[in-house]
Protein backbone atom coordinates (compact mmCIF):
# COMPACT_ATOMS: atom_id res chain seq x y z
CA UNK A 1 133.65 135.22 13.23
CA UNK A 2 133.21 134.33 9.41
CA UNK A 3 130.86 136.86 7.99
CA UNK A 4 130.88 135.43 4.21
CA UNK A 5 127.63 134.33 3.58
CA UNK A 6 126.98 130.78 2.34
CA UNK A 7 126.89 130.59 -1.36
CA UNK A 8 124.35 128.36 -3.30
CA UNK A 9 127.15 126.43 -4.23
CA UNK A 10 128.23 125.69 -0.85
CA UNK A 11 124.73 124.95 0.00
CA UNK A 12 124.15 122.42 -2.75
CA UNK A 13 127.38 120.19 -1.72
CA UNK A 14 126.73 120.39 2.28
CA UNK A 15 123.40 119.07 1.04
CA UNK A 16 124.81 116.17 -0.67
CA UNK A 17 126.75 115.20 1.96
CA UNK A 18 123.79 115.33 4.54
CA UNK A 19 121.88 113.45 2.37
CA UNK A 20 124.06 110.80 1.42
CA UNK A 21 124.73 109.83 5.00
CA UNK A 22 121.10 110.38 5.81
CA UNK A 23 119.99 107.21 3.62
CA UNK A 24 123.16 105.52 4.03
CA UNK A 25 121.48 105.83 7.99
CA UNK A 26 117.83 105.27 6.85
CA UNK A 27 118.91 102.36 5.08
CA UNK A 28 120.66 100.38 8.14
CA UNK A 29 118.58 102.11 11.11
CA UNK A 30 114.82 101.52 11.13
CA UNK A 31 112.53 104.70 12.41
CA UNK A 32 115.14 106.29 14.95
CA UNK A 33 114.82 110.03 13.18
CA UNK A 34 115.69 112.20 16.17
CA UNK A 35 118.46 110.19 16.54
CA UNK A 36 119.48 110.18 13.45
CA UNK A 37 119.22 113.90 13.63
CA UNK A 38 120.85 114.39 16.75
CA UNK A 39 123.77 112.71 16.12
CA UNK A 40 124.86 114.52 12.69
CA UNK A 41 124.27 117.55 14.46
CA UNK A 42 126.76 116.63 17.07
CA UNK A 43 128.81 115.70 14.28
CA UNK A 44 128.92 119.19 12.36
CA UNK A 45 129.08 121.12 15.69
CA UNK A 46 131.63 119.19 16.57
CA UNK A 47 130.38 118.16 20.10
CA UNK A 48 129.41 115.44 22.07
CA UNK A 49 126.34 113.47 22.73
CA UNK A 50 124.23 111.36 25.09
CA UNK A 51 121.36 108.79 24.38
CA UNK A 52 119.14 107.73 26.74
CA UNK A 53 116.76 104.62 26.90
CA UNK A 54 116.66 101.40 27.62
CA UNK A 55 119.05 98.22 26.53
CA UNK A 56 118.76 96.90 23.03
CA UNK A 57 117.19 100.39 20.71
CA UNK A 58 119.83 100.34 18.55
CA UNK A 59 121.69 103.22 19.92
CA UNK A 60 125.34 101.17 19.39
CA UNK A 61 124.24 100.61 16.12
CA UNK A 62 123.60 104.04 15.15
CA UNK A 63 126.55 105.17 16.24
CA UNK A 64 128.42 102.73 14.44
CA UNK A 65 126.53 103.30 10.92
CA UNK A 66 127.12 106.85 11.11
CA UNK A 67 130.82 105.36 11.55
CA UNK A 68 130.93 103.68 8.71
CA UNK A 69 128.99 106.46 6.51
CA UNK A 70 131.86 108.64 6.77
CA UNK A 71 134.97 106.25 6.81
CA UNK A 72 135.95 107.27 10.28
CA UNK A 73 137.29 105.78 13.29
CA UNK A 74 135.40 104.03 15.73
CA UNK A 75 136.01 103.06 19.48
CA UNK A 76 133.67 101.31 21.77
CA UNK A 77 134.06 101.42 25.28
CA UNK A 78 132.06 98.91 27.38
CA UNK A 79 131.40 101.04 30.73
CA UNK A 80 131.10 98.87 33.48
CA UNK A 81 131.83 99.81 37.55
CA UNK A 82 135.03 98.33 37.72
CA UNK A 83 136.26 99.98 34.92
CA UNK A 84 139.34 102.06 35.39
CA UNK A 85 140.48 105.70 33.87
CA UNK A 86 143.83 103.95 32.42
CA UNK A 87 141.23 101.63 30.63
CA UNK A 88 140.33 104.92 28.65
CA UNK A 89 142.59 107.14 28.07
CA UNK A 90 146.06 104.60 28.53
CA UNK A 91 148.93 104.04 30.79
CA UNK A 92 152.31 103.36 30.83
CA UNK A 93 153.72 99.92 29.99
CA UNK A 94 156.74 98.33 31.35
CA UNK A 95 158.91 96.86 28.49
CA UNK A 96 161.08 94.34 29.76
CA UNK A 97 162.92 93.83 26.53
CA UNK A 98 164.50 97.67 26.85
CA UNK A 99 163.90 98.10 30.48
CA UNK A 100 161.50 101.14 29.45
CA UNK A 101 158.38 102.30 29.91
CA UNK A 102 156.19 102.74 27.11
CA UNK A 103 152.67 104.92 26.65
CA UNK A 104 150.12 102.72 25.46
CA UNK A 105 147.16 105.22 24.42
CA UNK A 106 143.54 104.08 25.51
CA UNK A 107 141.03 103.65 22.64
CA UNK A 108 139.41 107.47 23.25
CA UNK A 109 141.93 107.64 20.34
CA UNK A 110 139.79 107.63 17.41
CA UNK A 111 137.45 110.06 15.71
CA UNK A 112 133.91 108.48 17.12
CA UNK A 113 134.21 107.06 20.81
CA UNK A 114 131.58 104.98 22.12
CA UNK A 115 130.82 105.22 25.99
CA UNK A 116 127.96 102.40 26.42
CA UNK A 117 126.42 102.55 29.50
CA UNK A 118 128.44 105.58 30.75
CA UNK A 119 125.89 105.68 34.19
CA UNK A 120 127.62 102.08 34.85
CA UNK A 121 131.18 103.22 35.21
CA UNK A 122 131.92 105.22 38.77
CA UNK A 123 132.52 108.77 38.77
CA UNK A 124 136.23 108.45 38.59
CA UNK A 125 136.56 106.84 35.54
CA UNK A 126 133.45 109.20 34.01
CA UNK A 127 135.40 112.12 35.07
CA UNK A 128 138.73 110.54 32.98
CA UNK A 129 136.79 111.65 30.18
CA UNK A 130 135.95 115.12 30.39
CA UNK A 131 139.53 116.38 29.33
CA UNK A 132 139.10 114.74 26.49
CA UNK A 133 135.75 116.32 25.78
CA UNK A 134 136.15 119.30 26.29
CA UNK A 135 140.36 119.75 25.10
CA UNK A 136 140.43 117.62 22.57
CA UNK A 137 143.76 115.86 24.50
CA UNK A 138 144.56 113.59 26.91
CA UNK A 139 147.61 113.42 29.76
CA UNK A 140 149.28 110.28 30.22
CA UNK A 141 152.35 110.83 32.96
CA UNK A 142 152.77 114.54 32.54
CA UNK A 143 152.69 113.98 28.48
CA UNK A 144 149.92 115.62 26.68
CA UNK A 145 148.37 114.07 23.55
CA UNK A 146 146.55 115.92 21.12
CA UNK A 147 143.39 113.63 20.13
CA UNK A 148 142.37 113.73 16.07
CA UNK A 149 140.72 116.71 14.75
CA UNK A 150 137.23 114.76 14.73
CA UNK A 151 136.70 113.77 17.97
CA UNK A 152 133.13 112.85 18.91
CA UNK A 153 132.03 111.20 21.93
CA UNK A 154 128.70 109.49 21.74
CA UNK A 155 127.52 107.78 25.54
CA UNK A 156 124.59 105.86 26.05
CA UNK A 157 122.85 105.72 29.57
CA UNK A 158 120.27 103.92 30.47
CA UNK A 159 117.64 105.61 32.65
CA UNK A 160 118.68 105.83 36.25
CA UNK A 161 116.20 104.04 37.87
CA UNK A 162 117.88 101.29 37.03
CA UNK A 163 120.11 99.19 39.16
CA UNK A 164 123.38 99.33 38.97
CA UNK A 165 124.14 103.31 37.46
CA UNK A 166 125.66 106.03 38.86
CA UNK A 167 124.72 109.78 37.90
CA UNK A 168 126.28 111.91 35.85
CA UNK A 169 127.46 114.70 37.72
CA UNK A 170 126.76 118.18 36.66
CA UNK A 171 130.03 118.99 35.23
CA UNK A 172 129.97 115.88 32.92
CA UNK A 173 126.44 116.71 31.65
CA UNK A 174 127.05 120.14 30.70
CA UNK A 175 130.09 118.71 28.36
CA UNK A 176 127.38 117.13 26.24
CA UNK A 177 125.88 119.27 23.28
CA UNK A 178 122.69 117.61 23.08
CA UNK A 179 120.90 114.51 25.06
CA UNK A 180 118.52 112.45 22.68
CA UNK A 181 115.66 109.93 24.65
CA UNK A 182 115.87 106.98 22.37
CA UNK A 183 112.07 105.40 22.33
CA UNK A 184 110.94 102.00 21.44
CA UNK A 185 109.89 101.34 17.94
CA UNK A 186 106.48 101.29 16.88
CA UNK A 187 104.66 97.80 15.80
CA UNK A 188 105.11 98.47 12.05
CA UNK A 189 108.28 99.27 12.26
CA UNK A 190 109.26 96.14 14.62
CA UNK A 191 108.60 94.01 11.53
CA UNK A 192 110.46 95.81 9.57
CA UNK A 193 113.56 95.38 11.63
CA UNK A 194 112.80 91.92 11.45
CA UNK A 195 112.57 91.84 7.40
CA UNK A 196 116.00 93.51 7.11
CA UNK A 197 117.33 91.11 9.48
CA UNK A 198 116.54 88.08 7.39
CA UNK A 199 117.50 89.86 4.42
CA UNK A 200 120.92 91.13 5.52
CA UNK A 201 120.28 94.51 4.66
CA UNK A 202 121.89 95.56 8.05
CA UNK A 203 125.75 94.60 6.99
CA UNK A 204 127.92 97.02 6.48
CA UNK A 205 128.77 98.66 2.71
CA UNK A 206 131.14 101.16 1.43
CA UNK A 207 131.13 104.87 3.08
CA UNK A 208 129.27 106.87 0.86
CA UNK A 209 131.48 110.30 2.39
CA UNK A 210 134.96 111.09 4.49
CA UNK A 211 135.90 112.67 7.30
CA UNK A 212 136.94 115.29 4.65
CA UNK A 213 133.55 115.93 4.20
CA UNK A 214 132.46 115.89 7.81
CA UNK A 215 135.17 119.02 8.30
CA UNK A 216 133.74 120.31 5.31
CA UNK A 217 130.15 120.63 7.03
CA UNK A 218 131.74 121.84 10.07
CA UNK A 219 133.40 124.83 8.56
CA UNK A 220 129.86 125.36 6.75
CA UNK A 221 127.73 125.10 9.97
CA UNK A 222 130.35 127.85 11.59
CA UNK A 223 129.52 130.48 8.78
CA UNK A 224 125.75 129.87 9.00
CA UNK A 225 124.12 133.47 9.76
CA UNK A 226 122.62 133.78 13.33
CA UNK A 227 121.24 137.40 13.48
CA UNK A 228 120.94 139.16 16.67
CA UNK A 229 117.76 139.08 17.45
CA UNK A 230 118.01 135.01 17.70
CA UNK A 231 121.02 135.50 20.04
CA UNK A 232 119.14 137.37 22.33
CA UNK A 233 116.49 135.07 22.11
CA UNK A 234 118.89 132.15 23.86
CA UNK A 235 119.94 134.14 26.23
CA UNK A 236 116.15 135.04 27.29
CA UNK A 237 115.68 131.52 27.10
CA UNK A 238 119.04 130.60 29.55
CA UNK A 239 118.34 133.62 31.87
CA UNK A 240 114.77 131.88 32.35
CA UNK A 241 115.98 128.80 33.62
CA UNK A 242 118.58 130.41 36.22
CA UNK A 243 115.86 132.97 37.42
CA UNK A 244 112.59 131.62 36.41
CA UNK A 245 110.69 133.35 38.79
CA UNK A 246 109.87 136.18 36.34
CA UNK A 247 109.07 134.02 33.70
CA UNK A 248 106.81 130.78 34.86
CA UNK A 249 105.80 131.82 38.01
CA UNK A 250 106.38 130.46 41.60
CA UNK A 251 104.19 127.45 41.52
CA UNK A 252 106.74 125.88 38.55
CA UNK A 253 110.20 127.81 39.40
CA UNK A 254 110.35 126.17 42.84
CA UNK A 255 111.22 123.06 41.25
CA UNK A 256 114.31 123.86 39.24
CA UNK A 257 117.05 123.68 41.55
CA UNK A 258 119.65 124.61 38.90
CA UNK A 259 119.02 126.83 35.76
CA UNK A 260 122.00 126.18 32.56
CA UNK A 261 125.41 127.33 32.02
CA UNK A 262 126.71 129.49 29.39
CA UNK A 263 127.40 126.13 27.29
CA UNK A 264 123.72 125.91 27.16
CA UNK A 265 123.86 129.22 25.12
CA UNK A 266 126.77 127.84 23.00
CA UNK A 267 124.57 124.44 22.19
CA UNK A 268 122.00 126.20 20.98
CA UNK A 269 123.77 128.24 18.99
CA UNK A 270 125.92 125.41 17.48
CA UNK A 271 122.93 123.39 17.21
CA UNK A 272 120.83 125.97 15.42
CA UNK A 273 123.13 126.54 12.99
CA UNK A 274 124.14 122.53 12.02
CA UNK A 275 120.12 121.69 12.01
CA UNK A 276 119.74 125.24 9.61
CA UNK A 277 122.58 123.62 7.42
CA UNK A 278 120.61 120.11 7.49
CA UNK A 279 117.20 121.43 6.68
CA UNK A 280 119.05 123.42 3.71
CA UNK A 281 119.22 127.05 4.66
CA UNK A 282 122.40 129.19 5.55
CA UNK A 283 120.52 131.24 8.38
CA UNK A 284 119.17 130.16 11.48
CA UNK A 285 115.33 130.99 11.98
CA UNK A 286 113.51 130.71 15.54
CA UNK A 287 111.83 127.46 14.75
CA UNK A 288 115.28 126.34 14.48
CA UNK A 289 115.56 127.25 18.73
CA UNK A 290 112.47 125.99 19.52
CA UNK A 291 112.69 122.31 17.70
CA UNK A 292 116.23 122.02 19.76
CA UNK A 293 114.64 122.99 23.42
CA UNK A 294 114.45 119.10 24.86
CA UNK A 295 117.59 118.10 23.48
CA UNK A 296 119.62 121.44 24.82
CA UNK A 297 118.13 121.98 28.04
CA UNK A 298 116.79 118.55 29.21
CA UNK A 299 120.08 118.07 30.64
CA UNK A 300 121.20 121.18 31.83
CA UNK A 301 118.17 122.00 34.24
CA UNK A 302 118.50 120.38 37.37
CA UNK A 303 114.86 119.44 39.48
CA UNK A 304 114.40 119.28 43.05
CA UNK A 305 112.88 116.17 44.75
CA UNK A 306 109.21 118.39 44.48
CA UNK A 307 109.24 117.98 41.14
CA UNK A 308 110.00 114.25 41.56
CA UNK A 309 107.03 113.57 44.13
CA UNK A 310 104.74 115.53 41.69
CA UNK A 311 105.18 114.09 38.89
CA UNK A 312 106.75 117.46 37.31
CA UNK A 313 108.92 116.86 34.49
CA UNK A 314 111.66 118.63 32.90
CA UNK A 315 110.18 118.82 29.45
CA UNK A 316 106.97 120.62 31.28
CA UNK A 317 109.20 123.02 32.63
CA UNK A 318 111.02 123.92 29.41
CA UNK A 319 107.93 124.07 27.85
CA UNK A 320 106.58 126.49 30.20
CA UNK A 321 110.12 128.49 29.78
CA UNK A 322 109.49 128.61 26.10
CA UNK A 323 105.98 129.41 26.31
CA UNK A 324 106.87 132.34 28.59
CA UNK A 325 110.07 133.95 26.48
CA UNK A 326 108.50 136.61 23.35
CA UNK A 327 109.61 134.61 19.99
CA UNK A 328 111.62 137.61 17.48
């Protein structure tokens, strides 16, 4: 661990960078905040992230103007159910010309990797992924590739009712840091979208940082100060969901059929410390915790069908969690 405290200095240019690609963001993406948010904070924890909401909320888009903000590499991978793994991560070629085979490596090579729809693809090909997420590589006939230092895979899903998706098994959720609900605009700023559109504001325009930068702000969020009283606050907080009986009562714990992993712990902590960098500070503060609890946890507690016939949401339950755990 990096116990050098953040200097003003440091402070001053991780807040340049923020809020360079902030309007470079505000000025292409109408409303959209959390997202916005979300998404560099997956970026400087160097994690993963899913988006949920219905077709056509600009979630593509996003991801591709935070792209473009930082003069990275960008993939997009159009998830559909007869999609294969090889489609992915690559295969191996026959070359007639030399009689050889040759790797071909998937697009997941780049630094930002966009899985649309990943609920449409079958569990075989989502599971092609999670090497990738969570080693940074990928194996293609016994050969291991090392994938570029920022990696970032940013899924959309659209909400399972739907026809036509498959869930995301456990295992595959867990590898996400954070999981953003994208919501429809509001009236005002439907026109707006509109007014951009006929005035072109939404092409694309010179990067206004580098990837440079975006390790820059990772090595930053890494040496933001998390004292020890906010540590033990997670863990209060994951211990809650696995035995919630002592925490929410009976009436609510019934419905959680699975509480969060460890890597629940480790996204908040991650998380904490890139939104403390983002609102300007070099130390993590509870509020910090407490403004990440739907994006952390929403997908790492797992309801029963109860919960489901009553109308008993996840966010009620975390709320209730939160409620229940002493803030330091």
């Amino acid at each position: 661990m990096n116990n050098d405290a953040i200097t003003n200095e440091e402070l001053e240019k991780s807040n340049k960078i923020i809020n360079s690609i902030f309007d470079y963001y505000s000025k292409r993406i109408v409303g959209q905040d959390n997202l916005k948010k979300a998404l560099l904070m997956a970026l400087m924890a160097n994690g993963h992230v899913l988006l949920e909401s219905v077709p056509g909320l600009a979630k593509t888009t996003a991801a591709k103007v935070l792209t473009n903000a930082v003069d990275g590499n960008f993939s997009r991978i159009q998830c559909t159910p007869d999609l294969l793994p090889s489609d992915i991560i690559g295969t191996q070629i026959f070359n007639y010309s030399n009689n050889k085979f040759e790797t071909k490596i998937g697009p997941i090579y780049a630094n930002f990797v966009l899985l649309d729809e990943i609920n449409r693809s079958s569990a075989k090909t989502q599971s092609a992924t999670l090497e990738a997420m969570q080693e940074k590589q990928i194996t293609i006939d016994g050969h291991i590739y090392k994938l570029p230092e920022i990696f970032t895979v940013i899924a959309t899903q659209n909400p399972i009712e739907q026809e036509g998706t498959y869930i995301l098994a456990e295992a595959q959720l867990d590898r996400f840091l954070l999981k953003e609900i994208v919501n429809y605009p509001t009236a005002s700023q439907e026109v707006e979208i509109l007014n951009r559109l006929e005035n072109k504001v939404f092409e694309e325009s010179e990067a206004v940082s580098s990837l440079e930068d975006l390790k820059y702000l990772q090595d930053l969020t890494e040496k933001v100060y998390l004292d020890e009283s906010i540590k033990k606050y997670i863990s209060q907080i994951i211990l809650a969901t696995r035995a919630p009986l002592g925490y929410i009562g009976k009436e609510l714990s019934e419905y959680i059929n699975l509480g969060s992993s460890t890597r629940g712990s480790i996204a908040f902590m991650q998380c904490a410390k890139a939104l403390a960098l983002i609102n300007g500070r070099g130390h993590v503060i509870p509020e910090d915790i407490k403004e990440l609890k739907y994006s952390v946890l929403r997908h790492r507690i797992s309801l029963n069908f109860s919960a489901i016939a009553d109308n008993v949401t996840v966010e009620q339950i975390i709320d209730a969690i939160f409620g229940a755990v002493p803030t330091p």
